[in-house]
Protein backbone atom coordinates (compact mmCIF):
# COMPACT_ATOMS: atom_id res chain seq x y z
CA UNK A 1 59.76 -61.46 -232.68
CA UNK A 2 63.32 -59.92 -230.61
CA UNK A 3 62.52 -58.72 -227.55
CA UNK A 4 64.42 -55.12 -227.49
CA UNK A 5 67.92 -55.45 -225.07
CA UNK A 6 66.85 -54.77 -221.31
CA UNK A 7 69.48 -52.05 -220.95
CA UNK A 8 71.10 -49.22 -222.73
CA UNK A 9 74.78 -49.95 -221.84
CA UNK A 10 76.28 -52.81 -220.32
CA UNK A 11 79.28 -51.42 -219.14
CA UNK A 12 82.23 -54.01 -218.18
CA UNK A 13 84.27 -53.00 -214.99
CA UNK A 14 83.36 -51.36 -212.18
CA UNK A 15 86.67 -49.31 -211.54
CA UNK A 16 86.54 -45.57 -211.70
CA UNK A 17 85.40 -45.31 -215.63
CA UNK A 18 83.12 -47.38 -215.30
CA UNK A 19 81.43 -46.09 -212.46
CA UNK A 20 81.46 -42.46 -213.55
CA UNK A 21 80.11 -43.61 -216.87
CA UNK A 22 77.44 -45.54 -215.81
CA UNK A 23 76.16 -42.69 -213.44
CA UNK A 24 76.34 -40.02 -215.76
CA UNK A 25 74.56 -42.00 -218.52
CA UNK A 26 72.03 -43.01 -215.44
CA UNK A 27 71.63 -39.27 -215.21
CA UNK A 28 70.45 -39.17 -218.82
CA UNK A 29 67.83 -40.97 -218.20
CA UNK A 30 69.88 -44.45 -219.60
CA UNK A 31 69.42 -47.80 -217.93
CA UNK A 32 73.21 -49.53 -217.25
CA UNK A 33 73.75 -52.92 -216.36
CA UNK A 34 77.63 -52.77 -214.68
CA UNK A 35 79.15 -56.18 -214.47
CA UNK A 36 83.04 -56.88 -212.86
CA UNK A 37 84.90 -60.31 -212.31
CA UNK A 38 86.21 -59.45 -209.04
CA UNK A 39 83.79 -60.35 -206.35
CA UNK A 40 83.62 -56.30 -205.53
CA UNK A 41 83.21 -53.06 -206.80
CA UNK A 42 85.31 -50.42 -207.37
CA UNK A 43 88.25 -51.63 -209.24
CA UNK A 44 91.43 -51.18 -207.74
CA UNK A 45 90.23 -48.05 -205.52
CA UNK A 46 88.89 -50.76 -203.95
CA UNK A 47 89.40 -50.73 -199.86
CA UNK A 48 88.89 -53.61 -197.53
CA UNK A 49 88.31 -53.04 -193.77
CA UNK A 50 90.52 -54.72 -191.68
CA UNK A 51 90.82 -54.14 -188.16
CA UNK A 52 88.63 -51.18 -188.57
CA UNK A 53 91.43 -49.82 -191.20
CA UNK A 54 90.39 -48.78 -194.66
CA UNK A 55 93.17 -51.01 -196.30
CA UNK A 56 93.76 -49.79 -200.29
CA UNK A 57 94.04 -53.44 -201.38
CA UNK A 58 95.26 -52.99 -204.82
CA UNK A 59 98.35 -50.10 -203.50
CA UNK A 60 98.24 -46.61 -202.11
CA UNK A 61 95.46 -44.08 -204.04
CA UNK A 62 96.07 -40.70 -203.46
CA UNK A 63 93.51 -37.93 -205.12
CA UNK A 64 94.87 -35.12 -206.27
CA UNK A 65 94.50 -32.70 -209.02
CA UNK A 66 94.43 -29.17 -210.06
CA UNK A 67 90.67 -29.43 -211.67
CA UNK A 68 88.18 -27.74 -208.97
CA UNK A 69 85.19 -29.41 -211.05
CA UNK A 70 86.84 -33.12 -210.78
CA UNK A 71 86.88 -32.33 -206.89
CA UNK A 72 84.05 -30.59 -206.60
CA UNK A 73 82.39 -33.64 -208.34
CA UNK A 74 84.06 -36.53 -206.14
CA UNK A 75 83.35 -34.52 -202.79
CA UNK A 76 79.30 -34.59 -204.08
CA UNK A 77 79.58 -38.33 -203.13
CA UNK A 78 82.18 -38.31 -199.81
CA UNK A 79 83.44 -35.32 -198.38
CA UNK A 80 87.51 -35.84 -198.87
CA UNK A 81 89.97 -35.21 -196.19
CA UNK A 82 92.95 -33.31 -195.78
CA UNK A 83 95.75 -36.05 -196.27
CA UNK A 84 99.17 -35.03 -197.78
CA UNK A 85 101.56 -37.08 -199.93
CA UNK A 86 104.88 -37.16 -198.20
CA UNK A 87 106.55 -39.95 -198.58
CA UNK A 88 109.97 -41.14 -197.23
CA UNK A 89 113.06 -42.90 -198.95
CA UNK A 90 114.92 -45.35 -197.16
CA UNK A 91 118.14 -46.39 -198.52
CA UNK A 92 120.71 -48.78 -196.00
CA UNK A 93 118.35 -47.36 -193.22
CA UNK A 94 119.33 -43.69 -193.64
CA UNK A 95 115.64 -41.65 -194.17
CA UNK A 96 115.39 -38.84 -197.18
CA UNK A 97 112.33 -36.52 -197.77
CA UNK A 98 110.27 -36.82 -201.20
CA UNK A 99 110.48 -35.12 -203.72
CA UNK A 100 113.48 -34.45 -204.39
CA UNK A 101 113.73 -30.56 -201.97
CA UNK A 102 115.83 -28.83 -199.53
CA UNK A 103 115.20 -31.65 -196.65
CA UNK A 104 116.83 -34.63 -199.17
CA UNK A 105 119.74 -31.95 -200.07
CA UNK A 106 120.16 -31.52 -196.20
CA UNK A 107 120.50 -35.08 -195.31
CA UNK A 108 122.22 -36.31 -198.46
CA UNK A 109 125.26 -33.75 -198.19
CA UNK A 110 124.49 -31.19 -195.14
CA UNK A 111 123.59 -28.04 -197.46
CA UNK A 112 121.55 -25.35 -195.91
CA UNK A 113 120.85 -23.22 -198.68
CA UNK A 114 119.48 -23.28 -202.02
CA UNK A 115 122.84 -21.83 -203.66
CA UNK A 116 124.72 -24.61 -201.60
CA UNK A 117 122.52 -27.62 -202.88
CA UNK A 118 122.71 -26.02 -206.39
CA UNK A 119 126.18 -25.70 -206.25
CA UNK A 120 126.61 -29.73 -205.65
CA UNK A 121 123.90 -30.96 -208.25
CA UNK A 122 126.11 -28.68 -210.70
CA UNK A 123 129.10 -30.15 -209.69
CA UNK A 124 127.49 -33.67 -210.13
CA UNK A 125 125.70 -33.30 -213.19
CA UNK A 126 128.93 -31.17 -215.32
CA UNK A 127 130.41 -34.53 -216.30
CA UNK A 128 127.07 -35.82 -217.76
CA UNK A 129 126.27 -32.68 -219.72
CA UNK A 130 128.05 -33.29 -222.90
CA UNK A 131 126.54 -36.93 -223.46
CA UNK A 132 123.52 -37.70 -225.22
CA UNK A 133 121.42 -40.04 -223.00
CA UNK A 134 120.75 -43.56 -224.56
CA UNK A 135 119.20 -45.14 -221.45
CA UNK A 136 117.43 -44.30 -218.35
CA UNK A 137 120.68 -44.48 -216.25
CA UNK A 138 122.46 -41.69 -218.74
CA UNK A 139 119.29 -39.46 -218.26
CA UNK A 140 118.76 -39.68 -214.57
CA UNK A 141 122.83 -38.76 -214.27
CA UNK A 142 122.68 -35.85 -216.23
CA UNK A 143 119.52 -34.79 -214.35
CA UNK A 144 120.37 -35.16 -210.53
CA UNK A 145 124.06 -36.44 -210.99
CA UNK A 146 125.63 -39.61 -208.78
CA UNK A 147 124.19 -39.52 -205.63
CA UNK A 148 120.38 -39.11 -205.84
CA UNK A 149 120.59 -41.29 -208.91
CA UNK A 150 122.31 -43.98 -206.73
CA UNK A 151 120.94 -43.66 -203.47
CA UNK A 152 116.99 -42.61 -204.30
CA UNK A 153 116.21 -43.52 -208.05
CA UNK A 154 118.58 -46.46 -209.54
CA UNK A 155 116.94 -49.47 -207.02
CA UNK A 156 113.62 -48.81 -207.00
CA UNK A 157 113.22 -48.03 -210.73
CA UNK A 158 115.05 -51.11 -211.59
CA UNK A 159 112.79 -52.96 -209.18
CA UNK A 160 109.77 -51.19 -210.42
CA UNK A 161 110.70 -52.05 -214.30
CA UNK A 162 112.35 -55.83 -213.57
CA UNK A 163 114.98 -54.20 -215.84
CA UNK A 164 118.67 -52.84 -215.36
CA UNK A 165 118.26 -49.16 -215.55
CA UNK A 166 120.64 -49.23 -218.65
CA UNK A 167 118.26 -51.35 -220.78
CA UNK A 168 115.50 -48.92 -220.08
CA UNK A 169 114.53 -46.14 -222.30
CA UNK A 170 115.98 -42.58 -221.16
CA UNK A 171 112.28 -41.65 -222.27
CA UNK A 172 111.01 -42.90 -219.19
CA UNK A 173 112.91 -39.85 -217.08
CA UNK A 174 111.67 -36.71 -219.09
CA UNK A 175 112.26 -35.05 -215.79
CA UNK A 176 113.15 -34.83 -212.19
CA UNK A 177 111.91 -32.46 -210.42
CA UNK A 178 114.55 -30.78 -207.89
CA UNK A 179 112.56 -28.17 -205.39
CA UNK A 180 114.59 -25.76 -203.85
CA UNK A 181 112.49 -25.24 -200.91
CA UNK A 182 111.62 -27.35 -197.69
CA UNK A 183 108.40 -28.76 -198.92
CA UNK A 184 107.42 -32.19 -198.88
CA UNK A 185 104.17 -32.53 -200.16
CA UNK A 186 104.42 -35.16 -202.95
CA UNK A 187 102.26 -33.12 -205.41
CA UNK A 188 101.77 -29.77 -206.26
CA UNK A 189 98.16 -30.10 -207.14
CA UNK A 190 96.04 -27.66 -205.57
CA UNK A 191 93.44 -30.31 -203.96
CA UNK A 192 94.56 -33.42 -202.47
CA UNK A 193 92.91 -35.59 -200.43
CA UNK A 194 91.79 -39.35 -199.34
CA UNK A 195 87.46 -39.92 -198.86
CA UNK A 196 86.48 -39.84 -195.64
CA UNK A 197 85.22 -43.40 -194.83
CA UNK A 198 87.63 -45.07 -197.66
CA UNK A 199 87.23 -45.02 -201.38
CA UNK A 200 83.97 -47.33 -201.43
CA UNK A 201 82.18 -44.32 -200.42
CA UNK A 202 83.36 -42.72 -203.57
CA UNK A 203 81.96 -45.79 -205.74
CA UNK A 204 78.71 -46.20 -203.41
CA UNK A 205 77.90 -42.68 -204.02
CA UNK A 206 78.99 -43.03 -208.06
CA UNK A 207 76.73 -46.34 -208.27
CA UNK A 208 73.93 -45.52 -206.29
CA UNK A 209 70.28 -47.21 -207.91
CA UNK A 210 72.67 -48.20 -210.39
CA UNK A 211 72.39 -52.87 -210.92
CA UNK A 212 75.49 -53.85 -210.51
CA UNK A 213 76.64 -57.82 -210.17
CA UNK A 214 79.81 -58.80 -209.48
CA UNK A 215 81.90 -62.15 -210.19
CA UNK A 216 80.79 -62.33 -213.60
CA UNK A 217 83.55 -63.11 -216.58
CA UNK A 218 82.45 -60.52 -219.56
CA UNK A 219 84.28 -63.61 -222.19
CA UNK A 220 82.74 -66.48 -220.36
CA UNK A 221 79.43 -64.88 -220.60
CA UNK A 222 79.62 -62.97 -223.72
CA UNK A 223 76.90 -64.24 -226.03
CA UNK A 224 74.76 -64.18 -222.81
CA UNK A 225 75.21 -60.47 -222.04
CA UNK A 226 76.08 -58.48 -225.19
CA UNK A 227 72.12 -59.59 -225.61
CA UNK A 228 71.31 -57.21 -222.70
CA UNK A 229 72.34 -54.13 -223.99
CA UNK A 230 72.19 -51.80 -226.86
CA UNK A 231 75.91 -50.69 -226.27
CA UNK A 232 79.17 -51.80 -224.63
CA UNK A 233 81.18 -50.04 -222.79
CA UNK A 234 84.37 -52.09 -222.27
CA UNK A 235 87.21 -50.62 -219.42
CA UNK A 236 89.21 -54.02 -219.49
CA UNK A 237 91.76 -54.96 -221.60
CA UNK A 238 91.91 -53.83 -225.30
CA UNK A 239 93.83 -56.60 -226.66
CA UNK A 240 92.20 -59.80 -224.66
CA UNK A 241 88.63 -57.70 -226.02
CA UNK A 242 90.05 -58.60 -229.83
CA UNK A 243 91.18 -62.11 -228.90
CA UNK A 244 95.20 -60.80 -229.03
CA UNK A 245 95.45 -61.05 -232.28
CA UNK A 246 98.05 -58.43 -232.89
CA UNK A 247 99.64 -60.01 -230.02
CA UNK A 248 99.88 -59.23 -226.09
CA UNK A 249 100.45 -56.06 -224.36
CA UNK A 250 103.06 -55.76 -222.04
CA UNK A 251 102.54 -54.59 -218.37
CA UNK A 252 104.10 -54.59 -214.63
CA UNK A 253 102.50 -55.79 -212.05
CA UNK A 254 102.49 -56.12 -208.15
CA UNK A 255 102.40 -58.65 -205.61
CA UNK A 256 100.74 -57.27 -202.16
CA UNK A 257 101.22 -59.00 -198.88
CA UNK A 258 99.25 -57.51 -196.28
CA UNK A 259 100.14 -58.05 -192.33
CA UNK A 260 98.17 -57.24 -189.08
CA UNK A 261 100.45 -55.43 -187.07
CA UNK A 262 99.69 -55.56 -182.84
CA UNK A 263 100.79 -52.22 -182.11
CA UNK A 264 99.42 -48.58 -182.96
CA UNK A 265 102.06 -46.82 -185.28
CA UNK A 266 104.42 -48.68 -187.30
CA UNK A 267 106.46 -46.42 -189.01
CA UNK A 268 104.73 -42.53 -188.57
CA UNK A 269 104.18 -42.34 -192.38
CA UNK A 270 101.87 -43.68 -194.83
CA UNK A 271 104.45 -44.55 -197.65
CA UNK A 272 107.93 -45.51 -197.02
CA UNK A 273 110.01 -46.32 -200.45
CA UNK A 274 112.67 -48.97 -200.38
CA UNK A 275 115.52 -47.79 -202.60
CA UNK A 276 117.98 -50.55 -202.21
CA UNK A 277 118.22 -53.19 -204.85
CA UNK A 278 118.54 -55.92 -202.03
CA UNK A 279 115.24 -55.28 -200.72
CA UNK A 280 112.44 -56.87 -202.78
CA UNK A 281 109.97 -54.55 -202.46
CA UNK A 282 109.46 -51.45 -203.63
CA UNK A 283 107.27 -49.85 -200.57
CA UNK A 284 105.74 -50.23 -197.37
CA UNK A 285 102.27 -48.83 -196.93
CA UNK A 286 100.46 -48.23 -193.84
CA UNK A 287 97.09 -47.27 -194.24
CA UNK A 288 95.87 -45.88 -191.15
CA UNK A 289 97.75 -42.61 -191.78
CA UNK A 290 95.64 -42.22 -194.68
CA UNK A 291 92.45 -41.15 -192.44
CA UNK A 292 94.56 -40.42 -189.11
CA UNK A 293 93.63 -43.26 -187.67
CA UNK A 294 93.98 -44.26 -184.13
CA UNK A 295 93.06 -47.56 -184.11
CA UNK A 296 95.07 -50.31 -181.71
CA UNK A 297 96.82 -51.97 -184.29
CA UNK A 298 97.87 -51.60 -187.49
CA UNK A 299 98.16 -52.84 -190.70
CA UNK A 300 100.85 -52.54 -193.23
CA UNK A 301 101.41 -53.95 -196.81
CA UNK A 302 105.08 -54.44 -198.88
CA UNK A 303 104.74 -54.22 -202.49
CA UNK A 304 106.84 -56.62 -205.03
CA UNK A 305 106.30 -55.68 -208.51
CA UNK A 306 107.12 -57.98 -211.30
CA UNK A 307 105.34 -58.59 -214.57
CA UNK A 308 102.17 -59.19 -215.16
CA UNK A 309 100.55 -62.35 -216.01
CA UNK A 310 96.92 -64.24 -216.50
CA UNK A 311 97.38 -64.60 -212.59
CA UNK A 312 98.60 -61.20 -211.91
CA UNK A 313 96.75 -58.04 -212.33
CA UNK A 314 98.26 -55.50 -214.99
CA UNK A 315 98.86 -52.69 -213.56
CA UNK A 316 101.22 -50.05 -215.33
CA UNK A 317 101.45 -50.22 -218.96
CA UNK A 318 104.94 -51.02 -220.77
CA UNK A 319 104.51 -48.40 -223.20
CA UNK A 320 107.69 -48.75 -225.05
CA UNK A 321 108.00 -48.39 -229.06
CA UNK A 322 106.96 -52.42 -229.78
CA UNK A 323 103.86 -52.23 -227.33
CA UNK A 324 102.45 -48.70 -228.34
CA UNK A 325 103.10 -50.35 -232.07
CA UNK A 326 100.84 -52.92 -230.85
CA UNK A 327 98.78 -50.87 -229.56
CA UNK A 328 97.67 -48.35 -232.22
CA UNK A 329 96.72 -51.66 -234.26
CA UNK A 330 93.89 -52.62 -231.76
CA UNK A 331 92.94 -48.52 -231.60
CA UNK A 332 92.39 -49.39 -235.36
CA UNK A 333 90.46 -52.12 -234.89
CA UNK A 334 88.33 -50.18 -231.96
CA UNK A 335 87.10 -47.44 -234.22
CA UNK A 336 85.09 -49.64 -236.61
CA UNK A 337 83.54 -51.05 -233.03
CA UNK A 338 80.11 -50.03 -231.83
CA UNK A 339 81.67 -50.34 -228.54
CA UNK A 340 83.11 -47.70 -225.89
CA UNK A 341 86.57 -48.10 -224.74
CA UNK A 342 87.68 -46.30 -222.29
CA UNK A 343 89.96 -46.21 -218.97
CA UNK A 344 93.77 -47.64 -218.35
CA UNK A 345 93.37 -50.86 -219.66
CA UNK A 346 91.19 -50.09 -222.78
CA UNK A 347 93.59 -47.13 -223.45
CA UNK A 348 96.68 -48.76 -222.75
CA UNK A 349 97.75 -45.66 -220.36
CA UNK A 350 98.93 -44.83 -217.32
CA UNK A 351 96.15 -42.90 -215.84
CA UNK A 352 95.97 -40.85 -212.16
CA UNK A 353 92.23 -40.90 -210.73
CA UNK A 354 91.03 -37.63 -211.37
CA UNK A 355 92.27 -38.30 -215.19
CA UNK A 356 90.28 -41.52 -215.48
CA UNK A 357 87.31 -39.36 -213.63
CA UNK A 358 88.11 -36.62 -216.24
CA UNK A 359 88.05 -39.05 -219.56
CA UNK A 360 84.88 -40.53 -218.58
CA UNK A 361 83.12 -37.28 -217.89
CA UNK A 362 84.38 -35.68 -221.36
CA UNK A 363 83.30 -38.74 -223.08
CA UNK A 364 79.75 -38.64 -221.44
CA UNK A 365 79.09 -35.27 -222.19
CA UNK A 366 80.48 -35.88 -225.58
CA UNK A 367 78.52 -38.93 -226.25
CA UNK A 368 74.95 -37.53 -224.35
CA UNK A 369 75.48 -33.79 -226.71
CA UNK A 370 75.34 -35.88 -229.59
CA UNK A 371 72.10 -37.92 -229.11
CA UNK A 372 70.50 -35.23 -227.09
C-alpha cells in the first residue's frame, strides 16, 4: 500500500515567495518541505558578511512601500531601519542628485527655482512634442528633452538593456518623473527601510521551525521529491518547469564583482550610477551605508549587466511583445497544473519586495479561505 506524501507542500525556492508562503501555510497548521539550489537561503535578498558588512550579494535591496500591513508584517521578524534611497549619477565625473528634482536642475544648468528649471525642460522638450515616439530614445526626449536624456538616462539604459536606446520599445519609459522640489529620497513610499542585522534576519524570522535544505536541483531530483508532497509550489522559472517547449524566455542579467576596500568610506553613498556608455558598469554599491556602518574597511561591488544565460542568473524579465507572447502560452499550460506558481520567475514579472511579499500573502489567504 502508498504511504501518504510526508508533507503538504514542497515549495521550490527559498527567495521571498517562497518563504512567506511556506510560513503562512506553516501557520495553518501545513507541514512544508522548502528546497533551493543555491547553497543558502533567501534568494537574492540574500546577504553575506564580509568584513563584518552585510554585503547584498545578488545587488542593492531596498524595502519600501506604501502598504502599513506589508511593513508591519516584515518588522514582526527584524525591526527595519531608517535608510533612505538617494542615489547619485555620475556622468564624466560631474555628480547629479536622483530623481530627477531641483538639486539635478541646479547642477545640470544653475536654475534656482522651480519656474526657472521648468522654463528649460520646456524649452528642451518643444521640439519633441509634435512626434510620435517609436523608440525609447523618442520617448525619453519628449519627456526630459536633450540633456537629462544624454547625460543621466541614454548610457545606463543602453547598458542596462545591451541594446541601443533606439531599438528599444518607447514602452519601456511610460514616465519620468521630474520633482520640482529639493528632495532626494529615491521613493516616495511612505516606509522605507533596510533590516537591522541584514536581510537573513528577514528570512530566519519567515522560516523559523520551517525544514529547509539547500543545494538541491528541483529537475535533478524531481521524481524523488514531487513524492514528498501533496502540492508544489514552484517560484523558479515557468518555462524550464514545462521543459521550454514554447521556447525560452528572455531576461538581463548581472555580473557582480565584489572588492574589500582598506579604508572606512569609499564614496559617502550607498549607490552611485554610472551614466557614461564607456564605463561598463552600471553602479557601484557600497553596503555599509545601508546599516551606517562604521566598520574599518569597506566593501564595494560594480555591477555589469548583460543577458542572462544557464550560467547567469535571470534577473529582470524582457517583457517585450514576443516574450509576453511566450509567456501567456506557459500561463495556459499552468492553469491545468495542480501546482502553485508564483513570484518573478514563475510570473515572468518584474517584482519590488513588498510586491512579491504582497502576492504570496493574497495567494495564502486565498488558497487557506478556500479549504478552511
Amino acid at each position: 500500500m502508498k504511504s501518504s506524501p510526508k508533507y503538504d507542500f514542497l515549495i521550490v525556492g527559498a527567495g521571498l515567495y517562497g518563504a512567506v508562503f511556506a510560513h503562512e501555510a506553516t501557520k495553518h497548521g501545513k507541514n512544508c518541505l522548502v528546497i533551493d539550489k543555491r547553497n543558502h537561503l533567501g534568494g537574492n535578498t540574500y546577504c553575506e558578511d564580509i568584513e563584518g558588512i552585510n554585503v547584498h550579494k545578488y545587488g542593492a535591496h531596498i524595502f519600501h512601500t506604501n502598504d502599513k500591513t506589508i511593513w508591519d508584517y516584515v518588522n514582526s521578524f527584524v525591526p527595519f531601519n531608517r535608510y533612505t534611497n538617494s542615489p547619485l549619477a555620475n556622468f564624466e565625473g560631474k555628480l547629479y542628485n536622483l530623481p530627477f528634482n531641483m538639486n539635478t536642475f541646479y547642477q545640470l544648468w544653475g536654475t534656482k527655482t522651480p519656474d526657472e528649471a521648468m522654463a528649460v525642460l520646456d524649452e528642451q522638450t518643444s521640439k519633441y512634442r509634435n512626434i510620435t515616439p517609436t523608440n525609447l530614445e523618442e520617448q525619453a526626449l519628449s519627456l526630459v528633452g536633450d540633456d537629462i536624456y544624454k547625460k543621466l538616462i541614454k548610457g545606463y539604459t543602453e547598458k542596462q538593456w545591451g541594446r541601443k536606446a533606439t531599438e528599444l520599445p518607447a514602452f519601456i519609459i511610460k514616465r519620468l518623473p521630474l520633482r520640482f522640489t529639493y528632495d532626494n529620497n529615491y521613493f516616495n513610499d511612505t516606509y522605507q527601510g533596510i533590516p537591522i542585522g541584514g536581510y537573513n534576519k528577514l528570512t530566519e524570522g519567515l522560516l523559523k521551525g520551517i525544514e529547509c535544505r539547500t543545494n538541491i536541483d528541483f529537475f535533478k531530483e524531481k521524481a524523488a521529491l514531487t513524492g514528498l508532497a501533496k502540492q508544489i509550489v514552484f517560484t523558479g522559472k515557468i518555462d524550464e518547469y514545462f521543459d521550454y517547449c514554447h521556447g525560452k524566455l528572455e531576461y538581463r542579467s548581472l555580473d557582480f564583482k565584489h572588492e574589500i576596500l582598506a579604508q572606512s568610506n569609499y564614496q559617502g553613498n550607498a549607490v552611485v550610477n554610472y551614466t557614461e556608455a564607456k564605463i561598463p558598469f552600471t553602479r557601484i554599491i557600497e553596503h555599509k551605508h545601508f546599516e551606517f556602518g562604521r566598520q574599518k574597511s569597506t566593501v564595494i561591488t560594480k555591477e555589469y549587466p548583460l543577458e542572462a544565460s544557464p550560467e547567469k542568473e535571470p534577473y529582470y524579465p524582457i517583457n517585450d511583445t514576443k516574450n509576453n507572447e511566450i509567456f501567456k502560452a506557459y500561463q495556459e499550460m499552468a492553469k491545468n497544473e495542480p501546482t502553485i506558481f508564483g513570484g518573478r520567475l514563475a510570473e515572468y514579472k518584474y517584482y519590488d519586495m513588498h510586491q512579491v511579499i504582497g502576492a504570496a500573502l493574497s495567494d495564502t489567504r486565498k488558497l487557506f479561505n478556500e479549504k478552511s
